[in-house]
C-alpha atoms as a PDB file:
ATOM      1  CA  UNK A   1       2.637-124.447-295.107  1.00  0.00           C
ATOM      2  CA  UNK A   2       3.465-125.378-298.788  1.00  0.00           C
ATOM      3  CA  UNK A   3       3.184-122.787-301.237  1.00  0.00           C
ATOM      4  CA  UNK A   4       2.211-123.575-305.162  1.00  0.00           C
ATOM      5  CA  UNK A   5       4.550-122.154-307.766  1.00  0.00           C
ATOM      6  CA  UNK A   6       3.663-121.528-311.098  1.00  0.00           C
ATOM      7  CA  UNK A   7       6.452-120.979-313.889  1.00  0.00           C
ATOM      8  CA  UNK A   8       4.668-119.854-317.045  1.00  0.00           C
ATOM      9  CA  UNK A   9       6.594-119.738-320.000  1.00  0.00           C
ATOM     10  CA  UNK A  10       8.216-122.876-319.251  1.00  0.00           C
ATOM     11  CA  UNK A  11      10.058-124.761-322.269  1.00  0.00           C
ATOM     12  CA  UNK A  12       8.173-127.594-323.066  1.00  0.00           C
ATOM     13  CA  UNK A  13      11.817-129.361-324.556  1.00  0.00           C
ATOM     14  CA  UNK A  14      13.343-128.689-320.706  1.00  0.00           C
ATOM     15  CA  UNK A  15       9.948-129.905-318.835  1.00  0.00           C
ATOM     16  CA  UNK A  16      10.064-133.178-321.211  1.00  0.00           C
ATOM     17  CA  UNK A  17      13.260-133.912-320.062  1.00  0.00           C
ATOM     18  CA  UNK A  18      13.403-133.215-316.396  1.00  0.00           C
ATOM     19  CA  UNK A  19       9.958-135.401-316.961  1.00  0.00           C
ATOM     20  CA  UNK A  20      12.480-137.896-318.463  1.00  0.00           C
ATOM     21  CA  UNK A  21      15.110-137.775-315.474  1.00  0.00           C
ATOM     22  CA  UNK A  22      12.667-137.885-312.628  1.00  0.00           C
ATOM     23  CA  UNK A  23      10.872-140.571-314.110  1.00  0.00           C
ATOM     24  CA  UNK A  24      14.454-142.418-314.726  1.00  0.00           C
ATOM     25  CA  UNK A  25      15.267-141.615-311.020  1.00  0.00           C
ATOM     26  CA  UNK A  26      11.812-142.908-310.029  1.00  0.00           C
ATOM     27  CA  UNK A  27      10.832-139.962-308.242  1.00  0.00           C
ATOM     28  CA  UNK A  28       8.278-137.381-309.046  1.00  0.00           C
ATOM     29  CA  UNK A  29       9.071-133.954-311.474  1.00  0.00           C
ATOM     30  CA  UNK A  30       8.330-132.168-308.075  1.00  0.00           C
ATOM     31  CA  UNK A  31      10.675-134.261-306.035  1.00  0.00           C
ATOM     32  CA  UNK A  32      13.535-133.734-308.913  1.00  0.00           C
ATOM     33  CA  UNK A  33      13.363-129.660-309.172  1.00  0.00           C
ATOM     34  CA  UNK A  34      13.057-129.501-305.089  1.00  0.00           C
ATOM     35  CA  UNK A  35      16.276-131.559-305.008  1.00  0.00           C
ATOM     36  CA  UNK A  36      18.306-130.154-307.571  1.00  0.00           C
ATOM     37  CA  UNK A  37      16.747-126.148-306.256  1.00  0.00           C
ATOM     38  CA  UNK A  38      18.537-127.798-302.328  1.00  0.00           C
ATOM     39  CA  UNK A  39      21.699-128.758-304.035  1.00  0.00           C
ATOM     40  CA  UNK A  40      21.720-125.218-305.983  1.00  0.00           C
ATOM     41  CA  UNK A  41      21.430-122.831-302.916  1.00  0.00           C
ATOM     42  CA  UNK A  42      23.569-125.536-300.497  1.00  0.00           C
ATOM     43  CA  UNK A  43      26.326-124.658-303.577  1.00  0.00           C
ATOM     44  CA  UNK A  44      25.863-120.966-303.742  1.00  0.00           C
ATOM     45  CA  UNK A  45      25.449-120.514-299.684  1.00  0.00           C
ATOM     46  CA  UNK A  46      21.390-119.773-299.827  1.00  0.00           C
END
């Protein structure tokens, strides 16, 4: 099952602009920090 994850505190200038990218990529914020979380831990052996 799908957990929800909350990130308080989260810099409005960074959130814009992964906004920015996902929307550029035509993909949802969601979709852009669960790909780019995959290619992080596929890097660092997670």
């Amino acid at each position: 099952m799908a957990k929800a994850v909350i990130i308080k505190g989260f810099p409005e200038e960074l959130h814009r602009r992964a906004k920015a990218r996902a929307a550029l990529e035509g993909i949802t914020l969601k979709a852009l920090i669960i790909k780019l979380l995959e290619g992080y831990l596929e890097k660092v052996g997670g």
